[in-house]
Protein backbone atom coordinates (compact mmCIF):
# COMPACT_ATOMS: atom_id res chain seq x y z
CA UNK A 1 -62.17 -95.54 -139.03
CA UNK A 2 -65.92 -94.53 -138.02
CA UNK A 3 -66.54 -90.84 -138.59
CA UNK A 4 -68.58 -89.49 -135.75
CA UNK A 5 -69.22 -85.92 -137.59
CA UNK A 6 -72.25 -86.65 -138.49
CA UNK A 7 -73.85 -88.08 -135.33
CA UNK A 8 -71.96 -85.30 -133.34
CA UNK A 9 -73.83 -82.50 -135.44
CA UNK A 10 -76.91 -84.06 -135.01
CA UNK A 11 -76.60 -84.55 -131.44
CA UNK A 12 -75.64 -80.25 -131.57
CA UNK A 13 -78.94 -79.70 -133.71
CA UNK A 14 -81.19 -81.21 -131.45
CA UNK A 15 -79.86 -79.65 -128.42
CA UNK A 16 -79.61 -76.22 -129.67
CA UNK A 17 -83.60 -77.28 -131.00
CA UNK A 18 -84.46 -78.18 -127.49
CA UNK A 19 -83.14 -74.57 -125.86
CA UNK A 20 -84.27 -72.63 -128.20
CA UNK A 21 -87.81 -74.34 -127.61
CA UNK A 22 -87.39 -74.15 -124.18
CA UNK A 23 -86.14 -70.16 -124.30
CA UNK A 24 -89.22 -69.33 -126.78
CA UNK A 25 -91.79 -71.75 -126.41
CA UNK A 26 -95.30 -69.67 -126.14
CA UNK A 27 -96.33 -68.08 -123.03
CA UNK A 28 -93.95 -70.75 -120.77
CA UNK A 29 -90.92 -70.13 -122.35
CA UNK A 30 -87.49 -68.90 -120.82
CA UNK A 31 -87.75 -65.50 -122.86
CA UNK A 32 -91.53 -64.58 -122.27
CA UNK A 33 -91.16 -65.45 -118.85
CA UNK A 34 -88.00 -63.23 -118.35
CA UNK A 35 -90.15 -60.36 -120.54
CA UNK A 36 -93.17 -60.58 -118.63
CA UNK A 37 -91.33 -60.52 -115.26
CA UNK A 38 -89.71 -57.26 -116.94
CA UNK A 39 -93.17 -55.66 -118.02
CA UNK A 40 -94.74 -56.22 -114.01
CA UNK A 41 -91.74 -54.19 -112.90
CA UNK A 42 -92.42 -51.76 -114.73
CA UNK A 43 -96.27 -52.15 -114.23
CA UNK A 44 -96.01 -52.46 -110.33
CA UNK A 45 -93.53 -49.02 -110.12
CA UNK A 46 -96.10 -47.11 -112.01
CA UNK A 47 -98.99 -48.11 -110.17
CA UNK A 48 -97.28 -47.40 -107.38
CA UNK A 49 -96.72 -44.00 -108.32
CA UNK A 50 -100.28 -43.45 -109.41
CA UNK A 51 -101.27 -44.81 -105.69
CA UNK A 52 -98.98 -42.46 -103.85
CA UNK A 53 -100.24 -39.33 -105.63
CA UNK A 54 -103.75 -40.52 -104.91
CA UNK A 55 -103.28 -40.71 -101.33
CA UNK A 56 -101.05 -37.77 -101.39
CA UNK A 57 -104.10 -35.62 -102.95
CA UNK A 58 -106.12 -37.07 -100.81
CA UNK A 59 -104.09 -36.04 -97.32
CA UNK A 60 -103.65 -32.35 -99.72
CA UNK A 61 -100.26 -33.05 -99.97
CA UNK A 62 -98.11 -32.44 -102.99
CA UNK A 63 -95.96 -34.74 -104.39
CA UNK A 64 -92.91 -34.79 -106.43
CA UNK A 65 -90.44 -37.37 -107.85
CA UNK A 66 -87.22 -36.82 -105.12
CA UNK A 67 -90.85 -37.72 -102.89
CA UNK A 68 -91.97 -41.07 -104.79
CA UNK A 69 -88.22 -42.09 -105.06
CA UNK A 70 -87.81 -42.09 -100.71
CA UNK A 71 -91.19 -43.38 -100.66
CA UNK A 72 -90.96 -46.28 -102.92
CA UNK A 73 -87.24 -46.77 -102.33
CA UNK A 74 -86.68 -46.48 -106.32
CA UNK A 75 -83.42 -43.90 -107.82
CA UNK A 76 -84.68 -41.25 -109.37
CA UNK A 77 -83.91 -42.18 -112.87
CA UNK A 78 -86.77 -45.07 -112.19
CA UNK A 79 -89.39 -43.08 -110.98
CA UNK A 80 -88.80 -40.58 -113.58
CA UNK A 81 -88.67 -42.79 -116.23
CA UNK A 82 -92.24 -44.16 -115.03
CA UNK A 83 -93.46 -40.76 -114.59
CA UNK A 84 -92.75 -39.88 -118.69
CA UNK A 85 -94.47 -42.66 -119.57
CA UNK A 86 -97.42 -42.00 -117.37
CA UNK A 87 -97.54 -38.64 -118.46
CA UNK A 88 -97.39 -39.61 -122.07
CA UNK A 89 -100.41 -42.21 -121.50
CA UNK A 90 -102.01 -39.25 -119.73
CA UNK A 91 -102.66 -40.49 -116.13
CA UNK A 92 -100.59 -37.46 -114.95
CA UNK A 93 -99.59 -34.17 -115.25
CA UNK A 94 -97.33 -31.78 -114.11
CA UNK A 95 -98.48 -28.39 -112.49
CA UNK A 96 -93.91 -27.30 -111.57
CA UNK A 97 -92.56 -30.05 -110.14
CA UNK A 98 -95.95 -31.36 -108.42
CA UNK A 99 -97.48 -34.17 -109.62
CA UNK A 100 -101.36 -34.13 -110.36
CA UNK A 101 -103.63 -37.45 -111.46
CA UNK A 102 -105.78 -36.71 -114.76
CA UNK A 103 -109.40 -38.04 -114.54
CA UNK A 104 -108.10 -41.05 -116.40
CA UNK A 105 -105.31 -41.08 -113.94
CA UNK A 106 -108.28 -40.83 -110.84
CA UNK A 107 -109.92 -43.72 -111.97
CA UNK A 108 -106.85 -45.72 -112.71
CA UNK A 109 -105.72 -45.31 -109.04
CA UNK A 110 -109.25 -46.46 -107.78
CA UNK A 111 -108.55 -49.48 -109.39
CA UNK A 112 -105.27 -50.42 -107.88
CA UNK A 113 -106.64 -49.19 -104.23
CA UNK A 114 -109.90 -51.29 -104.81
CA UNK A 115 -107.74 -54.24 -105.64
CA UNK A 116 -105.85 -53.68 -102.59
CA UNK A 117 -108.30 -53.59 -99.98
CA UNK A 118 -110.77 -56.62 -101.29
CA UNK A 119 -107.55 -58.30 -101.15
CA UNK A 120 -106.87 -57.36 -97.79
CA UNK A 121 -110.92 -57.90 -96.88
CA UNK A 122 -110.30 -61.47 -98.32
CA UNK A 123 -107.26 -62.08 -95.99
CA UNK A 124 -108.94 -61.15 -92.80
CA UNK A 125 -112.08 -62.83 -93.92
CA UNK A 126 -111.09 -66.16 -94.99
CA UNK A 127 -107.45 -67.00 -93.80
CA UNK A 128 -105.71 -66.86 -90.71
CA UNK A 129 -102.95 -64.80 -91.91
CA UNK A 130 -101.34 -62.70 -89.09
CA UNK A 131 -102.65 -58.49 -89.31
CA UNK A 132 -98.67 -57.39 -89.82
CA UNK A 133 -98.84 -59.43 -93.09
CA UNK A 134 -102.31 -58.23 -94.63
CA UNK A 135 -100.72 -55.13 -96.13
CA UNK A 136 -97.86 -56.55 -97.63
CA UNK A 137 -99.76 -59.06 -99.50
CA UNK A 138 -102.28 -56.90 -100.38
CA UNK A 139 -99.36 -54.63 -101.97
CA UNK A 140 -98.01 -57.91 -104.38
CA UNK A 141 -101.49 -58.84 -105.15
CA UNK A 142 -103.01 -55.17 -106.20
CA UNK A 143 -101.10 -55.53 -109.60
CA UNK A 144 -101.90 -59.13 -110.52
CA UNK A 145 -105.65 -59.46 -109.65
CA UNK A 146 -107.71 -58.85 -112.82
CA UNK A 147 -111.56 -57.52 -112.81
CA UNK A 148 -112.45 -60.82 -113.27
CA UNK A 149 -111.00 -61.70 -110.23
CA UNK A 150 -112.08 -59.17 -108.27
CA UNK A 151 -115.66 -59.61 -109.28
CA UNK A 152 -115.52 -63.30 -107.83
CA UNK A 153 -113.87 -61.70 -104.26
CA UNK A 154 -116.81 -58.76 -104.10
CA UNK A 155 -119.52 -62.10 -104.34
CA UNK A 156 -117.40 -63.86 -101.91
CA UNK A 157 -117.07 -61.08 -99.59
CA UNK A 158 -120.46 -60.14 -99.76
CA UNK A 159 -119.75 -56.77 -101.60
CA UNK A 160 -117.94 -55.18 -98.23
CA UNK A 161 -117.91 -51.77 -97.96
CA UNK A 162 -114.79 -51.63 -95.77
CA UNK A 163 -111.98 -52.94 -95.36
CA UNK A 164 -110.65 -54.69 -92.13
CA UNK A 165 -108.95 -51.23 -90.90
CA UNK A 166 -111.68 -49.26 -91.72
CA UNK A 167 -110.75 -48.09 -95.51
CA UNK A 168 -113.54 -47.57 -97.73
CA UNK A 169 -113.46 -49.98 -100.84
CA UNK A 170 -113.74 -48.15 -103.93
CA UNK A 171 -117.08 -49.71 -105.74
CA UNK A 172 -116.21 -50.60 -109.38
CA UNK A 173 -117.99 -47.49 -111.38
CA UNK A 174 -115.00 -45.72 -108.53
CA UNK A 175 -117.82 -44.36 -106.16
CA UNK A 176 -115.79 -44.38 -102.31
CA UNK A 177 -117.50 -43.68 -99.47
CA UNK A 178 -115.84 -41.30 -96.65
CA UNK A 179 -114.72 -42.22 -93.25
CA UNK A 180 -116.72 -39.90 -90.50
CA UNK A 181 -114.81 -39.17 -87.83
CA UNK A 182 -112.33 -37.36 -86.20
CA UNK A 183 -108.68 -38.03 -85.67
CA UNK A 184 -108.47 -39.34 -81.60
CA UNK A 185 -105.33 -36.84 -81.05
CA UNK A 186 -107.52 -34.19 -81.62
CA UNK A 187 -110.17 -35.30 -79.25
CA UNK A 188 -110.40 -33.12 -76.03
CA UNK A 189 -110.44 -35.24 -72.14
CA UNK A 190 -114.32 -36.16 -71.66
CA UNK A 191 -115.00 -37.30 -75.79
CA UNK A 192 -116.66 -40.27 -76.27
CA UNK A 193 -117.01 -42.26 -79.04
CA UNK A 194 -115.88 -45.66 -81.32
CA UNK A 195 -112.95 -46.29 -83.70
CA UNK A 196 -113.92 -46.04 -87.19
CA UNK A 197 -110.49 -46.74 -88.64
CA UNK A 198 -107.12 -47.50 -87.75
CA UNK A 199 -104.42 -46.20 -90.71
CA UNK A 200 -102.07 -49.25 -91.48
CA UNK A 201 -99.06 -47.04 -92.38
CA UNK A 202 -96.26 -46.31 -91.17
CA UNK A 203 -95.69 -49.88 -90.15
CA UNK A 204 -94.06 -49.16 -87.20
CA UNK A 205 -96.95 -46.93 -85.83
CA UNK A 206 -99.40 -49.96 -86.79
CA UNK A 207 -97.40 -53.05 -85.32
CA UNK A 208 -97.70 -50.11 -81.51
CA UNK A 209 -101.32 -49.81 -82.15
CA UNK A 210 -101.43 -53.45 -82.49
CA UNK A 211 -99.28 -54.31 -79.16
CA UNK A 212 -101.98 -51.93 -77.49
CA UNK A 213 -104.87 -54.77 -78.63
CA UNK A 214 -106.83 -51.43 -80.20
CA UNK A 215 -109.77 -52.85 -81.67
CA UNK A 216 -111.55 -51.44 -84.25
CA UNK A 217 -115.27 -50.64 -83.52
CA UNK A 218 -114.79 -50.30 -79.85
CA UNK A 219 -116.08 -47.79 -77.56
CA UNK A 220 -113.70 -44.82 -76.35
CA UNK A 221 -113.23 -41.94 -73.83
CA UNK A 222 -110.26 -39.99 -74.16
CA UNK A 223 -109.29 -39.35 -70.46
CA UNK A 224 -106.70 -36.98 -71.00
CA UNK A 225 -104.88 -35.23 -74.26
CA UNK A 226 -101.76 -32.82 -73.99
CA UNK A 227 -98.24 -32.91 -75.64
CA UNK A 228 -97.03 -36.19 -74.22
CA UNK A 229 -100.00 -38.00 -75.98
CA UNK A 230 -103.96 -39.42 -75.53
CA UNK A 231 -104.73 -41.28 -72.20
CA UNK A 232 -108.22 -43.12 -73.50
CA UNK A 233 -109.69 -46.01 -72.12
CA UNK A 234 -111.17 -48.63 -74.33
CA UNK A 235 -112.99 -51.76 -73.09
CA UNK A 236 -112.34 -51.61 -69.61
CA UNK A 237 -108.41 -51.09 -70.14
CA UNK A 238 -106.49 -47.94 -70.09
CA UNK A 239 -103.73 -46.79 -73.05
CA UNK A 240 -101.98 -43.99 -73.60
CA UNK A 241 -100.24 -43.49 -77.11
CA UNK A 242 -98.02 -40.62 -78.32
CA UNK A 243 -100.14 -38.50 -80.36
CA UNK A 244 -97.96 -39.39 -83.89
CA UNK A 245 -99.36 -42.40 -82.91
CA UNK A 246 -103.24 -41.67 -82.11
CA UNK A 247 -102.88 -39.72 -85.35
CA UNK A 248 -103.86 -43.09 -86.90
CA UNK A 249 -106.95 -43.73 -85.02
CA UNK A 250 -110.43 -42.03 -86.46
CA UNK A 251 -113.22 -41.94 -84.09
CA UNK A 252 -116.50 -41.52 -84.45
CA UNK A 253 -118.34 -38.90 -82.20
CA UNK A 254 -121.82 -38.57 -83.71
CA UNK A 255 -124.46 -37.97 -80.70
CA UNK A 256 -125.35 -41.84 -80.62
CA UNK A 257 -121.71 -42.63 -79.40
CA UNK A 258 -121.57 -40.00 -76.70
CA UNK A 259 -122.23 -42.59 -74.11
CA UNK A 260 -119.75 -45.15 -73.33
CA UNK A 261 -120.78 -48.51 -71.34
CA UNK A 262 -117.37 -48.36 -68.99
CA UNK A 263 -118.79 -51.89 -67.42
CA UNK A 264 -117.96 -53.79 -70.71
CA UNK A 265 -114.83 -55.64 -70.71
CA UNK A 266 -113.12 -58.38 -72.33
CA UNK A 267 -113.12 -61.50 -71.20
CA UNK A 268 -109.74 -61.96 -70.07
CA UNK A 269 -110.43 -59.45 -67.56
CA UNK A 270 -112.74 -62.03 -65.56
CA UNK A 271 -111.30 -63.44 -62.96
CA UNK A 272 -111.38 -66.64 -61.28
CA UNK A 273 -114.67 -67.39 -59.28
CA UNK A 274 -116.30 -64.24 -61.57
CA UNK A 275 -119.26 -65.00 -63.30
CA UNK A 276 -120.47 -62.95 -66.09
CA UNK A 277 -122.84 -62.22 -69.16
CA UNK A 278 -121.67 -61.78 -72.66
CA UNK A 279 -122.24 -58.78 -74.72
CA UNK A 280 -120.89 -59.83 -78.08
CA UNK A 281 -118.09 -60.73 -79.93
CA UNK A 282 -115.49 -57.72 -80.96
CA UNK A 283 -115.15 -56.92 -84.83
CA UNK A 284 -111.72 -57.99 -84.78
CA UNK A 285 -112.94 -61.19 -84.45
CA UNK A 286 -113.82 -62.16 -88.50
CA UNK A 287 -114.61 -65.03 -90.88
CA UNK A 288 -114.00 -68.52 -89.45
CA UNK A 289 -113.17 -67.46 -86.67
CA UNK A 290 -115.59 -65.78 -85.52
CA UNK A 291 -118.12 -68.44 -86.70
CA UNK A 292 -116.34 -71.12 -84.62
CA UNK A 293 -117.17 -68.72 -81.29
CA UNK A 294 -120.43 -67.98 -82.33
CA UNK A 295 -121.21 -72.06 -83.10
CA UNK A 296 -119.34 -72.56 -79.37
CA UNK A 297 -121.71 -70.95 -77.55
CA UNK A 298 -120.01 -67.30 -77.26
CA UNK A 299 -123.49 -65.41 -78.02
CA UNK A 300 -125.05 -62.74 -76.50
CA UNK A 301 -126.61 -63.40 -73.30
CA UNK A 302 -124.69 -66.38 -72.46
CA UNK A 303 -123.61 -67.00 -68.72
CA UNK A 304 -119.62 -67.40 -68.20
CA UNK A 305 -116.89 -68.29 -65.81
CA UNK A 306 -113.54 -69.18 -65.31
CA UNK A 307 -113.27 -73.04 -65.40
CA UNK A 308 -109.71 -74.18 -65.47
CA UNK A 309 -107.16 -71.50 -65.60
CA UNK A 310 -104.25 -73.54 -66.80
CA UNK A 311 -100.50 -73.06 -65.64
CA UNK A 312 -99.48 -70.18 -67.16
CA UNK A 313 -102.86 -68.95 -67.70
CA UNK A 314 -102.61 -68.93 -71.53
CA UNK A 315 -104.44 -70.45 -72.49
CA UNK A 316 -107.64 -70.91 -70.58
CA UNK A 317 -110.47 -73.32 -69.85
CA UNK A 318 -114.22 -70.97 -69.56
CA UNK A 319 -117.81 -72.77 -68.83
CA UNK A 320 -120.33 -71.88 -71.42
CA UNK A 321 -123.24 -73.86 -71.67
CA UNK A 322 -122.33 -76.35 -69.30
CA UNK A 323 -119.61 -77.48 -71.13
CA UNK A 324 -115.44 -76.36 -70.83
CA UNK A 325 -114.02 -74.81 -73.49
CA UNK A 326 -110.50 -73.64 -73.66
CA UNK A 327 -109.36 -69.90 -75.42
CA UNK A 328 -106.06 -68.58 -76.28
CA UNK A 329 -105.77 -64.77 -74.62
CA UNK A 330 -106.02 -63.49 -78.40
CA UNK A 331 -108.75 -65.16 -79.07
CA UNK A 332 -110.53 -64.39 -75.53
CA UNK A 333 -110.15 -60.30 -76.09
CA UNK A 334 -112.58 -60.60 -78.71
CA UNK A 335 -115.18 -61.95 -76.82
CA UNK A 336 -117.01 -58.60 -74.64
CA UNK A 337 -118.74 -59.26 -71.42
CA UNK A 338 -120.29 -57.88 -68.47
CA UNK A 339 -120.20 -59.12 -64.99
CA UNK A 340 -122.85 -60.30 -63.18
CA UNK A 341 -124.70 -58.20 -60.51
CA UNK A 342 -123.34 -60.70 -57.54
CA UNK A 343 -119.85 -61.03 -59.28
CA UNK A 344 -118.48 -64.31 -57.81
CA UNK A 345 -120.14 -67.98 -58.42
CA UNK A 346 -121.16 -69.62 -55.10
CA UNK A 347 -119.07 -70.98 -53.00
């Protein structure tokens, strides 16, 4: 009889050789991966933290740990766990139950924010995602980019200053510029002036703002402010948002901004049989985008009409140049114009 023992324990040595190369194996394996996974948990909850009380200090708020916990949706235990540690590495201190950043703390923040907004530069710059998913990203990839990184998105970028709602980018020695202006829902009727920034938090008050097509770095004159909200108009349209809402507008009202040109419009406010002149293309129009309109024909000066309005009027052919070219109402809203003197082509 043929004893299979041998072959059978063999067979059971190599296989337990084989998972335990697979579970440890360096840098790939089944048990570094599960530990390093572990290790940017606990990395991304205390950056987090170190974020919030930045932003809290900066809006002279205080913050505590019942505060992080709502805010970052993490128990208590979590956040207070992170907050030992951080305090033992020094990053912050506690003045009662308020939570203060250290110097080292300061500059550690700066980091994660700078990450945060190149990233979010880089998004509106050079891919088409949609504005409701810049921040999110942005949030996954502020704890993974490394310096190195970075470096290669400030040369890509062009060293911004900004990002694309108006944040300042933290320079890498942690130098941050400040945002001048004033918030719009303190802004009296008759103020003119341009938005500076548009605050991308709460999400809810962002995705209104957005429905509204509020651009940033267009023209503004707050029509009317009292407790039901700010009646402004903006680019020859007219909005009115709660004031928790214009909360998250900054405009700028330095005395070069006190006039507003109220005959600039978009351009899917031309109408059929309108001719017109454009002025520019809005900041909100960005990276290859904005290229592609500019290579087009969509420059300043340019003579426009209505050429085919298709069905449903979305999109929509325009003649620029002698030559048809067809926009998408988002894309369209970007592009400013004024109307010509005589206002209709010949018939």
């Amino acid at each position: 009889m043929i004893n299979y023992l041998p072959l059978t324990s063999l067979l059971l040595f190599f296989a337990v050789c084989i998972i335990l190369y697979l579970f440890f194996r360096k840098d790939k394996g089944w048990y570094w991966m599960i530990t390093d996974n572990r290790k940017l948990k606990q990395k991304t909850v205390q950056e987090d933290i170190l974020k919030q009380i930045y932003h809290a200090g900066n809006s002279r708020n205080n913050m505590t740990i019942p505060g992080l916990s709502g805010i970052l949706k993490r128990s208590d235990k979590t956040i207070y766990d992170a907050v030992e540690k951080l305090s033992v590495e020094q990053l912050i201190q506690h003045e009662g139950e308020f939570l203060k950043l250290t110097e080292a703390g300061r500059e550690y923040s700066l980091r994660i924010v700078r990450m945060h907004r190149l990233y979010e530069k880089y998004l509106a710059e050079k891919t088409g995602f949609s504005k409701t998913e810049w921040h999110g990203r942005a949030e996954a990839m502020e704890h993974i980019l490394s310096d190195k990184q970075a470096a290669k998105l400030v040369l890509e970028l062009g060293d911004p200053l900004f990002d694309p709602h108006g944040d300042p980018i933290p320079t890498k020695s942690g130098k941050i510029a400040e945002i001048k202006g004033v918030n719009l829902s303190m802004l009296p009727a008759g103020t003119c002036g341009i938005i500076t920034h548009i605050e991308d938090e709460p999400d809810v008050i962002y995705r209104q703002i957005l429905s509204e097509n509020i651009q940033l770095g267009s023209q503004i004159k707050v029509l009317e402010n009292s407790r039901k909200g700010v009646v402004f108009s903006s680019i020859g349209e007219i909005h009115t948002l709660p004031s928790v809402v214009a909360s998250n507008i900054t405009i700028n009202t330095s005395e070069e901004n006190e006039y507003v040109d109220e005959q600039t419009i978009r351009l899917t406010g031309l109408k059929d049989k309108e001719k017109a002149v454009i002025v520019g293309v809005s900041k909100e129009s960005r990276g290859e985008s904005r290229r592609r309109l500019l290579d087009l024909g969509f420059v300043r000066g340019a003579e426009i009409s209505v050429d085919l309005p298709g069905p449903m009027k979305n999109p929509r052919a325009y003649l620029i140049k002698g030559t048809s070219i067809a926009l998408r109402d988002d894309q369209a809203s970007k592009i400013l114009i004024k109307k010509s003197e005589n206002g209709t082509e010949s018939q």
